[in-house]
Protein backbone atom coordinates (compact mmCIF):
# COMPACT_ATOMS: atom_id res chain seq x y z
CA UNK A 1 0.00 0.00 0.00
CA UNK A 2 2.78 2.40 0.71
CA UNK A 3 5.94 3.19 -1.41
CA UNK A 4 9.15 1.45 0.02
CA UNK A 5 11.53 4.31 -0.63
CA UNK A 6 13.91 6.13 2.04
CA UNK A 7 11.66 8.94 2.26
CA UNK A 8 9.02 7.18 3.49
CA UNK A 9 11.05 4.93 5.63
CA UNK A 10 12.67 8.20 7.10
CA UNK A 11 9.14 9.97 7.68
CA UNK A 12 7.54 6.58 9.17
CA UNK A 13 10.83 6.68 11.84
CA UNK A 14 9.86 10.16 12.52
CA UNK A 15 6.41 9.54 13.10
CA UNK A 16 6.82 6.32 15.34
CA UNK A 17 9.47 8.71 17.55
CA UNK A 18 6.71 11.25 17.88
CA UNK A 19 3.71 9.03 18.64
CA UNK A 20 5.75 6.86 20.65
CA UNK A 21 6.50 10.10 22.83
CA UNK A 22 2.61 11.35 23.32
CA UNK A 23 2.17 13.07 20.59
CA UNK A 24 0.09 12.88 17.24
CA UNK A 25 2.19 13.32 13.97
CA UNK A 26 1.05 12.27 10.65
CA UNK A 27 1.97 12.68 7.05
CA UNK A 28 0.70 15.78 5.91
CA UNK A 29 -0.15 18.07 2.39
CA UNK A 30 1.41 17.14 -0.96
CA UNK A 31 2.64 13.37 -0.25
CA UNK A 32 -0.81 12.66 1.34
CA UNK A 33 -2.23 14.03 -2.37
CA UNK A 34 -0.07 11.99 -4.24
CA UNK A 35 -0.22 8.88 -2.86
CA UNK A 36 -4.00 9.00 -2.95
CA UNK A 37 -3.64 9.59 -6.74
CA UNK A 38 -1.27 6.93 -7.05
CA UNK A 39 1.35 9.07 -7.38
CA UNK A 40 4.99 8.82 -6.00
CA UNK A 41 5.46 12.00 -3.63
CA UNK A 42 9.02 13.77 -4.59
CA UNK A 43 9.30 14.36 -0.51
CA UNK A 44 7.28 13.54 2.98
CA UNK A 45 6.27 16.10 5.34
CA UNK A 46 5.15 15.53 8.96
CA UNK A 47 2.53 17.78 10.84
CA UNK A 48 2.66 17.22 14.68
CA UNK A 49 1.59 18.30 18.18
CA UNK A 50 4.74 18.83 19.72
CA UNK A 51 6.36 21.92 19.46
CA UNK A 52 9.56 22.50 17.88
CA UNK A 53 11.85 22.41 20.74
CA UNK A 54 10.34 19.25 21.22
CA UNK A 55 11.33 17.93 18.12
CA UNK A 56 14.62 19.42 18.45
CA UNK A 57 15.29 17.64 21.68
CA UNK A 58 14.01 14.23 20.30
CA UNK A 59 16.00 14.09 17.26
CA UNK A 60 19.54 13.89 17.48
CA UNK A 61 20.55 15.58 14.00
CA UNK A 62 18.02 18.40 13.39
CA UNK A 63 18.21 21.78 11.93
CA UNK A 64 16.05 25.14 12.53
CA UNK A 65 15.05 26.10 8.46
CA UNK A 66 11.87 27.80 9.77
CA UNK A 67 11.58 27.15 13.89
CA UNK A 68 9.96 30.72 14.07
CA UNK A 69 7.22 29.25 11.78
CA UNK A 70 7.05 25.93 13.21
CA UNK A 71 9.17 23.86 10.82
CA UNK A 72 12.16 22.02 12.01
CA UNK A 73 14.21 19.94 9.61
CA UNK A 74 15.17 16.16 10.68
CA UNK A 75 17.99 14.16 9.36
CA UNK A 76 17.25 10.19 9.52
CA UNK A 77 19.44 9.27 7.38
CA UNK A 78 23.71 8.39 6.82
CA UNK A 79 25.87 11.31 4.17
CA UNK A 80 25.18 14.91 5.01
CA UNK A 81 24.20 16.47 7.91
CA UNK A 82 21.02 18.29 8.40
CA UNK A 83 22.16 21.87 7.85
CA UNK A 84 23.70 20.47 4.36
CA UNK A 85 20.93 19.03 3.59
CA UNK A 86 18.54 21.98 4.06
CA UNK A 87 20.64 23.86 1.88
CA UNK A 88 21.27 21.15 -0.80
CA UNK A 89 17.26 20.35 -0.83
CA UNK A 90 18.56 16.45 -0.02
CA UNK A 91 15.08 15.10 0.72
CA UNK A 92 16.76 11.58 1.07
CA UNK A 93 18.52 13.01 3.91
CA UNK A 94 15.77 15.20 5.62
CA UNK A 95 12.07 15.84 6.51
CA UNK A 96 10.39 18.65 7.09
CA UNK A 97 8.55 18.52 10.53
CA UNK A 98 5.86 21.45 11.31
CA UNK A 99 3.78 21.76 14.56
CA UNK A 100 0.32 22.49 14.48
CA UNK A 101 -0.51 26.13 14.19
CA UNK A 102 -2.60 29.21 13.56
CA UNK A 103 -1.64 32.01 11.98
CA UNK A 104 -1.73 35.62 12.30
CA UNK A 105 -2.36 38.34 9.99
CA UNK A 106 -0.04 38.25 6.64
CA UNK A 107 0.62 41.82 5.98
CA UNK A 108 3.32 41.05 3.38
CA UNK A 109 1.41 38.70 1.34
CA UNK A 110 3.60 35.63 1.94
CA UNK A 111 4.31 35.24 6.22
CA UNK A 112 2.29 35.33 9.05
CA UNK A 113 2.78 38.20 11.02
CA UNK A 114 2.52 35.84 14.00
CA UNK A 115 2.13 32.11 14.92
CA UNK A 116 0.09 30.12 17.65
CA UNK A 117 1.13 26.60 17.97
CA UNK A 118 -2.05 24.83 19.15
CA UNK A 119 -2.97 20.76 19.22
CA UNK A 120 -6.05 20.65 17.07
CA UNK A 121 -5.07 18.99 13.75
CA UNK A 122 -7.87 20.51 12.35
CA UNK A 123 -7.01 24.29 12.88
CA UNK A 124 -3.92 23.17 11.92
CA UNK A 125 -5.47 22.27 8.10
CA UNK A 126 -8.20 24.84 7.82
CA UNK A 127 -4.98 27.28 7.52
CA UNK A 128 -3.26 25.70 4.55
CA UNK A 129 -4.32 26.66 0.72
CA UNK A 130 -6.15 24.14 -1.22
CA UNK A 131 -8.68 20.69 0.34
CA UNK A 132 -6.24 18.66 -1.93
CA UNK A 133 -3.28 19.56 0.30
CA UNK A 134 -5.13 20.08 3.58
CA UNK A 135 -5.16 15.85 4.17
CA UNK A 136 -3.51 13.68 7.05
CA UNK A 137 -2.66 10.13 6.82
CA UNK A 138 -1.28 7.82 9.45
CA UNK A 139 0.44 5.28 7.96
CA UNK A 140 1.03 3.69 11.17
CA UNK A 141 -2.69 2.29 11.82
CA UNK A 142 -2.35 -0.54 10.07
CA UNK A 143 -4.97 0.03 8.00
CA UNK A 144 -5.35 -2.14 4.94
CA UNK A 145 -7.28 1.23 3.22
CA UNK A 146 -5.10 4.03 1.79
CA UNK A 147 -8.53 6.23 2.32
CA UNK A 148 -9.43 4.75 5.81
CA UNK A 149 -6.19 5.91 7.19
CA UNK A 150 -6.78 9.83 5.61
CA UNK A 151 -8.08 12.27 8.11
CA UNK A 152 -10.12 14.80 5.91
CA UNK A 153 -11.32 17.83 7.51
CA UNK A 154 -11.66 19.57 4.43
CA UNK A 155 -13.58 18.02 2.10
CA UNK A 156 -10.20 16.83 0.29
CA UNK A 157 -11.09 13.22 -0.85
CA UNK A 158 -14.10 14.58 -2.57
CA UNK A 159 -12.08 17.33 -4.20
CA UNK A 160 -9.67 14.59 -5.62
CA UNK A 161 -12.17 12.51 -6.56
CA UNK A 162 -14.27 15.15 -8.44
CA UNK A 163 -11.08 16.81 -10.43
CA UNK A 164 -11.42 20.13 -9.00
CA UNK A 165 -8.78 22.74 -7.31
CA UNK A 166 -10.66 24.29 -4.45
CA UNK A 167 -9.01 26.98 -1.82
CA UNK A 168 -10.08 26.00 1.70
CA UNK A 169 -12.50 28.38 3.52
CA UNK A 170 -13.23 31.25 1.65
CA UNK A 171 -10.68 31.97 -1.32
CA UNK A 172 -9.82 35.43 -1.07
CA UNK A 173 -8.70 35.35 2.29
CA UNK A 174 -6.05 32.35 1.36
CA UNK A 175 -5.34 34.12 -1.31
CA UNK A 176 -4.30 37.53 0.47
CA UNK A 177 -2.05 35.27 3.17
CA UNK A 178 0.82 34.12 0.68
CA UNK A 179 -0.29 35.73 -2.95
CA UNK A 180 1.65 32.94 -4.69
CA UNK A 181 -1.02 30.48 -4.02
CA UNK A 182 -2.89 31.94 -7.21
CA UNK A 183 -0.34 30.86 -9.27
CA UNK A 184 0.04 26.85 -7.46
CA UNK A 185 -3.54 26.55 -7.65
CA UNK A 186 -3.48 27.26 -11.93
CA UNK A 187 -0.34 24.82 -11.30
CA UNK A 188 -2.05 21.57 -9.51
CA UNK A 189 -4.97 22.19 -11.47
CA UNK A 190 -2.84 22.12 -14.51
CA UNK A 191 -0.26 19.40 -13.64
CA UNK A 192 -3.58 17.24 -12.12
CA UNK A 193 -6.04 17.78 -15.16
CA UNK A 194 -8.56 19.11 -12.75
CA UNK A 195 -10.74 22.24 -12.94
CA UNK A 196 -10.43 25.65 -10.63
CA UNK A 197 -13.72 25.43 -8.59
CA UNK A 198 -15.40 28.60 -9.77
CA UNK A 199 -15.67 30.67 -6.04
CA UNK A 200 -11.81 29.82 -6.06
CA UNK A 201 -11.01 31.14 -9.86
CA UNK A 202 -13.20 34.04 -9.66
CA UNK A 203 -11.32 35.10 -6.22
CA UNK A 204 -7.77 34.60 -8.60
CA UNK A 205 -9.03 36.72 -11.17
CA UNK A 206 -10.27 39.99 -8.46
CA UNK A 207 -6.83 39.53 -6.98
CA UNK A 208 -4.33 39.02 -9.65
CA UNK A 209 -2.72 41.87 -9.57
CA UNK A 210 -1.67 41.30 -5.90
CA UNK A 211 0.92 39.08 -7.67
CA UNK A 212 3.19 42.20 -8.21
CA UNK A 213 4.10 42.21 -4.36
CA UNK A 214 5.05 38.16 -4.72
CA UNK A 215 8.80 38.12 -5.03
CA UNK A 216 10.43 37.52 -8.43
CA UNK A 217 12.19 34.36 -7.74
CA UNK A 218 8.97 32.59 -6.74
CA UNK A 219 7.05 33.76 -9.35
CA UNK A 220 9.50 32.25 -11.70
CA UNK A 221 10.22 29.09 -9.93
CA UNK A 222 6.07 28.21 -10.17
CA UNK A 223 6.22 29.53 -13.73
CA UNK A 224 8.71 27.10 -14.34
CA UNK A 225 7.38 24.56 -12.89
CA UNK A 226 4.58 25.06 -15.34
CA UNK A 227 6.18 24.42 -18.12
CA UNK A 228 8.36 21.86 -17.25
CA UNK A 229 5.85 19.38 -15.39
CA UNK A 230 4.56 18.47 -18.77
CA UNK A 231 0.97 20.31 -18.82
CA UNK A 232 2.31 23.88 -19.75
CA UNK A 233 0.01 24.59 -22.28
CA UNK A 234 -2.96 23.79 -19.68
CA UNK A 235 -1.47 25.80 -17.37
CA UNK A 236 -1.12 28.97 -19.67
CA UNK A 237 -4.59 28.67 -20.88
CA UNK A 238 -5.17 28.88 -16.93
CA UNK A 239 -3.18 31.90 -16.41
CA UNK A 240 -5.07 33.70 -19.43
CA UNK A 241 -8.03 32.36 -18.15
CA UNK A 242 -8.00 33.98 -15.17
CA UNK A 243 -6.25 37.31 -15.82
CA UNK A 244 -2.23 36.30 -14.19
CA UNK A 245 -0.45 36.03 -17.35
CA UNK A 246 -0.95 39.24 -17.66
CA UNK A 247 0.14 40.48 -14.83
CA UNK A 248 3.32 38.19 -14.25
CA UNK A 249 4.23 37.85 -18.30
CA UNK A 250 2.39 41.13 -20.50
CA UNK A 251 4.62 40.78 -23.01
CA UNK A 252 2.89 36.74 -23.67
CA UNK A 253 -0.63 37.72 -23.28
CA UNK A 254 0.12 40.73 -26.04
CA UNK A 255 0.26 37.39 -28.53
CA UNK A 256 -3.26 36.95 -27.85
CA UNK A 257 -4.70 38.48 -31.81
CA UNK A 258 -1.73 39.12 -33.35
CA UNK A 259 -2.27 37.82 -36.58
CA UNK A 260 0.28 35.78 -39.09
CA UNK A 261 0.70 34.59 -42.84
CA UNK A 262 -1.62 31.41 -43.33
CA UNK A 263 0.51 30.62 -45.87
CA UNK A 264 3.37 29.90 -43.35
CA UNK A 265 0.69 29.67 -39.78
CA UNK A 266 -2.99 27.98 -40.35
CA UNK A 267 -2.26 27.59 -36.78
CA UNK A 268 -3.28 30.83 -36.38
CA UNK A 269 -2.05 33.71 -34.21
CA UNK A 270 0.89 33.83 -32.64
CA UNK A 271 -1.05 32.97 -28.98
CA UNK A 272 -2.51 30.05 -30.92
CA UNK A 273 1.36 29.02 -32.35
CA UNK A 274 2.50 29.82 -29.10
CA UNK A 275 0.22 27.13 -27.24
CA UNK A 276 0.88 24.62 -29.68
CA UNK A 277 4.73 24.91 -28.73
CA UNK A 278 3.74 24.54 -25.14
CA UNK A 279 1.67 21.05 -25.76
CA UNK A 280 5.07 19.43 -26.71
CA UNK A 281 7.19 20.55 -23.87
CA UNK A 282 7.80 17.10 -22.46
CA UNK A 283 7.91 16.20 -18.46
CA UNK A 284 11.43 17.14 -16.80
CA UNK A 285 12.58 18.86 -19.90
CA UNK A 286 15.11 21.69 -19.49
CA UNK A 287 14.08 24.90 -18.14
CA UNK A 288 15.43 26.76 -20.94
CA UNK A 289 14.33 25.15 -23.68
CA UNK A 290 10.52 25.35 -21.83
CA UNK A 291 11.30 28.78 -22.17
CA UNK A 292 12.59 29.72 -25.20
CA UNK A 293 9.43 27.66 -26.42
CA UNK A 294 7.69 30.12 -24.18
CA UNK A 295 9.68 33.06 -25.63
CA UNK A 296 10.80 32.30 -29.14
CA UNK A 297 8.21 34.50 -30.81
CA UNK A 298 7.80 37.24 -28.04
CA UNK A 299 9.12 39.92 -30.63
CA UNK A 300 6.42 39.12 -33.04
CA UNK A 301 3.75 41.65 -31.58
CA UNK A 302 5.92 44.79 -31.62
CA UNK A 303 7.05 44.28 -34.85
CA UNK A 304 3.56 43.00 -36.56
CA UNK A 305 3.36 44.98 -39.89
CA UNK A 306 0.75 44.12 -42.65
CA UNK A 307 3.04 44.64 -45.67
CA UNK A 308 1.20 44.74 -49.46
CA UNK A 309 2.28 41.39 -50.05
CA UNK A 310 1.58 39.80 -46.76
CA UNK A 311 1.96 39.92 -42.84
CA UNK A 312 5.56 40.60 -41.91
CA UNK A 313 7.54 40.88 -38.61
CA UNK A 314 10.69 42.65 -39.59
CA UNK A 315 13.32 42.00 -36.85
CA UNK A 316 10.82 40.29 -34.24
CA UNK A 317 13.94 37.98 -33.72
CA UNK A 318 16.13 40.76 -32.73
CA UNK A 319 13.51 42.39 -31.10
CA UNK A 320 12.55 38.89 -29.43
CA UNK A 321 15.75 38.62 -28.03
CA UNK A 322 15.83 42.31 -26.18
CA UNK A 323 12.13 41.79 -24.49
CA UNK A 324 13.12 38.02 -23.22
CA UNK A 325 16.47 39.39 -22.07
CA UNK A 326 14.97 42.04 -19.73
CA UNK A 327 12.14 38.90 -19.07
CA UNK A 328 15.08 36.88 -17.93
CA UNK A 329 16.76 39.73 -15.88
CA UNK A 330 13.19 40.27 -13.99
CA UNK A 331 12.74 36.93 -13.02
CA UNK A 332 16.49 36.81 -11.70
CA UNK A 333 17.85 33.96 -14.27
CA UNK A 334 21.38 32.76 -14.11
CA UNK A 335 23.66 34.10 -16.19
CA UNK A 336 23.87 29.83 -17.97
CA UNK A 337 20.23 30.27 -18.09
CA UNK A 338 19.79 33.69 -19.75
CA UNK A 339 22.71 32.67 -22.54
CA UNK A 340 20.81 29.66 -23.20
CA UNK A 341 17.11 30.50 -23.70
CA UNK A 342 18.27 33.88 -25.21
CA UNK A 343 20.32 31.30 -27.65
CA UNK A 344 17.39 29.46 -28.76
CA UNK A 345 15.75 32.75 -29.52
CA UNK A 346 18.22 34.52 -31.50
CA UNK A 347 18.93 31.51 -33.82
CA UNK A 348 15.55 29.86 -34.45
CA UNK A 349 15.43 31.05 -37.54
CA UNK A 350 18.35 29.96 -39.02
CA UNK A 351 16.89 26.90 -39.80
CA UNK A 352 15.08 28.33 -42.66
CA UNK A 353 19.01 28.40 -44.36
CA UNK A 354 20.15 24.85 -43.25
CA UNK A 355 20.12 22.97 -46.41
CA UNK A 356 21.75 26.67 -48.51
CA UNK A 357 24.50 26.84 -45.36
CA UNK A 358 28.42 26.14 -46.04
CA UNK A 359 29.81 23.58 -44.42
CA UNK A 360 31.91 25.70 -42.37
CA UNK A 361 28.75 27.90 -41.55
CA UNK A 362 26.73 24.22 -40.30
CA UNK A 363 29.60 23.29 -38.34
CA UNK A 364 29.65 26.52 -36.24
CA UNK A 365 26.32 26.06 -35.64
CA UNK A 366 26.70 22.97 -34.29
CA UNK A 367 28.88 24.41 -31.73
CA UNK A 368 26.16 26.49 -29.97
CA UNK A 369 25.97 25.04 -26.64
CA UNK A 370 23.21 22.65 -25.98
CA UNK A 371 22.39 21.60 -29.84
CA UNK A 372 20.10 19.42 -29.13
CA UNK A 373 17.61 22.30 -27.52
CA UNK A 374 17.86 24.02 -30.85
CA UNK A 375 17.10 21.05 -32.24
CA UNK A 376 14.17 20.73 -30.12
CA UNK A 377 12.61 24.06 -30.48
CA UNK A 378 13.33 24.18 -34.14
CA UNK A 379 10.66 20.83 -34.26
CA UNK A 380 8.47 22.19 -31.92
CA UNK A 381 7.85 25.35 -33.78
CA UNK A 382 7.49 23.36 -37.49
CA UNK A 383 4.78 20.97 -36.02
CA UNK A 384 3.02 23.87 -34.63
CA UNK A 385 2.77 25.92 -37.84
CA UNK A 386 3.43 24.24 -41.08
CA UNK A 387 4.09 20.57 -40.17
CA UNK A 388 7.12 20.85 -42.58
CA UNK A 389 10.06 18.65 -41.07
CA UNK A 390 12.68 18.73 -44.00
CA UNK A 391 15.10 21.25 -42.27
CA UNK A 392 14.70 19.47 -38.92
CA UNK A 393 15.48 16.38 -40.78
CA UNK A 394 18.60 17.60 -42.75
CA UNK A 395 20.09 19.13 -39.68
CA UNK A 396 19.37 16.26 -36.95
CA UNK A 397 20.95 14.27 -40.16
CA UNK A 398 24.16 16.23 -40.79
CA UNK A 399 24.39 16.79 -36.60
CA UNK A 400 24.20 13.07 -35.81
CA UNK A 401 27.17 12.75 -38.38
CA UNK A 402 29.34 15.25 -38.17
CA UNK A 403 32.00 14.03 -35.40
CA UNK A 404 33.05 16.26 -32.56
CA UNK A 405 36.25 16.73 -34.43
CA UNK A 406 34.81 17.57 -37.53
CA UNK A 407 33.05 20.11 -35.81
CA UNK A 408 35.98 21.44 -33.56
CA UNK A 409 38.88 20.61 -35.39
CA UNK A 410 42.38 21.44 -33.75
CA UNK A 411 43.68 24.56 -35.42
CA UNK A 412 45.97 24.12 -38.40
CA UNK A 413 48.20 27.09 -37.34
CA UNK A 414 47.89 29.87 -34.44
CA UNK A 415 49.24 33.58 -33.98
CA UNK A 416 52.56 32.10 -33.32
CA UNK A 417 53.01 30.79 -36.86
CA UNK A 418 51.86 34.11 -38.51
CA UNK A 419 54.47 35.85 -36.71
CA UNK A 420 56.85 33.00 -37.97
CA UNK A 421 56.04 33.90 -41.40
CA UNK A 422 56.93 37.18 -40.44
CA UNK A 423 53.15 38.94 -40.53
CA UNK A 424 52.90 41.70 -37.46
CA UNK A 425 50.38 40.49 -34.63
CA UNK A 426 47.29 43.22 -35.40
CA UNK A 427 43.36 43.35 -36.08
CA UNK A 428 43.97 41.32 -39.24
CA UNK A 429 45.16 38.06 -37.01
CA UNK A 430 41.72 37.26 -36.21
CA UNK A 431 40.78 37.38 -40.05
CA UNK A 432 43.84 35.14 -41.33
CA UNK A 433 42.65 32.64 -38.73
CA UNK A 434 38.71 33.05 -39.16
CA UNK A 435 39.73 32.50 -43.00
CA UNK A 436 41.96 29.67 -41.92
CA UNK A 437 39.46 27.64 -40.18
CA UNK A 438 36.88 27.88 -42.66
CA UNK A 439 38.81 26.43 -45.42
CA UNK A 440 39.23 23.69 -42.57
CA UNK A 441 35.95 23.13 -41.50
CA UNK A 442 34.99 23.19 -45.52
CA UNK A 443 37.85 20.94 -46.19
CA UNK A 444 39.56 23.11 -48.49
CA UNK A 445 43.05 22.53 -46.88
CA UNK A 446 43.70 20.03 -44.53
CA UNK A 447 47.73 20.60 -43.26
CA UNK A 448 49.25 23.43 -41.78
CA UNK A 449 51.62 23.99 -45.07
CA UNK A 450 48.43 24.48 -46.77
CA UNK A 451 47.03 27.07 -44.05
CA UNK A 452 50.43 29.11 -44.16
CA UNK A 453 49.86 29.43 -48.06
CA UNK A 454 46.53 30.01 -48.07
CA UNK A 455 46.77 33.23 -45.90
CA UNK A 456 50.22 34.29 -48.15
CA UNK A 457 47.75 34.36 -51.03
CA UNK A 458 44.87 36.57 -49.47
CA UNK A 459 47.19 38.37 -47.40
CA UNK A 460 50.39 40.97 -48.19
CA UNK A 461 53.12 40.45 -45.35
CA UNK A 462 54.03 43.66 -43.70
């Protein structure tokens, strides 16, 4: 009935240590979720009575992450200790115990302003954000029922067995505690195939604009998330539907109308195209290929123009690149990240040329870091508008058989030859060996004799 994994080994150790001392503990929120949908929880938190100096106390390798809040992190398990595995996110390592508690006021939108530990499970649940999450289980019953073992207070079960997202107790007020449950709920529902329950959606779409105050980081985290649990086009319809993409992304919802060339999109506009990209983002994919996906076309509105021949957007990959750049600087991206998805932005539309490029030109292209996401996109975006695959084709072909040395081929001669030969080190180096390695890579020349002569007949010593 219950996974055998170390996490669940660790939290059922936990739980026997806490029971066994007087108090109630039991598996609480997300795992509780899963495992009634048959799912494999990615981690195991514990809810409990006793308070956290009581936990501290009981457990020999603990570690504070949130004490102020409740929330003490416990370390079962051999390797790190529990401070490294707070910060490393170890969850073979560690589980998050939280005592019972009521909260205060949130007058920032994401803490309470104070917390009342108190020994009711129930008032314990009836503060957390959606019935789905708000469910107990003690595993250690014995039980041979998944379900008999749940302690619902919320109406939970129901919830999951119905499809449907629902805040617990009234909406808005969960929603003005921590302002980033708007954007989870469009996330579970999306990730779960379920449907906002309307009193839940309509209290998302009077307070979406409260998302401003949510942090950057967290915004993007859930937004990736989105795309990368393998439901992102679900979960943008969501966001559209109920008014947060355009408050968290503007510069996506301005693809909503934006017309294109039929010739080139029956898809239709560049929302449409857009969405279509999003329904092949597979589960677990990288987070920068979900976004330039996401991105790739975000240049498109500003430069819509309808030209006497037919729609145009003159420079929207240029433009593109800017508006996902300053994207990618709001949301606080690493520097590997923003390279990469700006990357798959700037070139994918260079496959139009693949089959007219030089060799020399195809093997640099190869060289952009992570290929195979420009690859990717480049697929993505030809089954979402024209269905055309002979480009993809060609360069997946020509990729797959090129050798790493074919592509980056040790250099047939370097400065120090050129001064050798007796040219003067200057601006012109970096032509003679540009020129050099393209005769290379085209396989023009093949020694470093040849090389030498090649650049004495294009260039004058000085």
């Amino acid at each position: 009935m219950f996974p055998q994994t170390p996490q669940f080994e660790a939290a059922l150790k936990i739980l026997r240590a806490l029971q066994s001392a007087g108090y109630e503990a039991y598996l609480a929120g997300g795992c509780v979720r899963d495992l009634l949908l048959g799912r494999a929880p990615h981690d195991y938190d514990v809810a409990t009575s006793a308070t956290p100096d009581v936990v501290l106390k009981l457990f020999p390798r603990t570690f504070a992450v949130g004490a102020h809040f409740g929330v003490v992190l416990v370390a079962t398990c051999g390797g790190a200790d529990a401070a490294d595995a707070a910060k490393n996110g170890s969850q073979d390592e560690a589980t998050e115990v939280a005592t019972f508690r009521s909260d205060g006021a949130y007058s920032d939108g994401r803490h309470p302003d104070a917390v009342r530990y108190t020994s009711s499970a129930e008032e314990d649940v009836l503060r957390r954000d959606f019935t789905i999450n708000g469910l107990l289980l003690d595993p250690l019953q014995g039980k041979a029922d998944l379900r008999a073992a749940v302690i619902d207070h919320v109406g939970g079960i129901a919830d999951l067995d119905a499809g449907i997202v629902r805040a617990i107790g009234r909406p808005e007020l969960r929603f003005e505690e921590d302002h980033l449950r708007m954007l989870r709920g469009v996330r579970f529902a999306a990730r779960f195939g379920f449907a906002l329950e309307p009193g839940t959606a309509a209290a998302i779409r009077s307070l979406a604009s409260r998302t401003a105050a949510v942090s950057r980081e967290r915004v993007r985290d859930e937004l990736t998330k989105m795309l990368t649990e393998g439901h992102a086009r679900r979960a943008f319809e969501l966001l559209d539907e109920t008014g947060l993409l355009a408050e968290v992304l503007p510069e996506v919802a301005r693809m909503k109308g934006v017309a294109q060339p039929p010739q080139f999109h029956p898809e239709g506009d560049v929302w449409a195209h857009t969405l279509l990209l999003l329904e092949q983002l597979q589960p677990d994919c990288p987070m920068t290929l979900a976004w330039g996906a996401l991105l790739h076309d975000v240049g498109k509105p500003p430069t819509f123009r309808q030209a006497p021949d037919r729609i145009r957007f003159d420079g929207h990959v240029e433009v593109g690149v800017a508006i996902a750049a300053e994207i990618c600087r709001r949301f606080r991206f690493s520097n590997d990240e923003t390279h990469q998805t700006l990357a798959l932005i700037e070139n994918h539309m260079r496959f139009m040329d693949a089959q007219r490029m030089k060799a020399s030109t195809l093997k640099r292209f190869f060289r952009l870091e992570g290929f195979d996401q420009h690859l990717a996109l480049h697929r993505m975006d030809c089954l979402a508008g024209s269905g055309h695959l002979d480009n993809w084709e060609f360069m997946r072909e020509r990729y797959l058989a090129t050798p790493a040395e074919a592509v980056r081929p040790r250099p047939l001669i370097t400065g120090r030859e050129l001064i050798a030969a007796g040219y003067v080190p200057g601006a012109k180096f970096k032509e003679m060996l540009h020129m050099v390695e393209d005769a290379q890579l085209e396989g023009t020349i093949a020694t470093p004799d040849e090389a030498l002569q090649l650049v004495r007949e294009r260039f004058e010593q000085q």
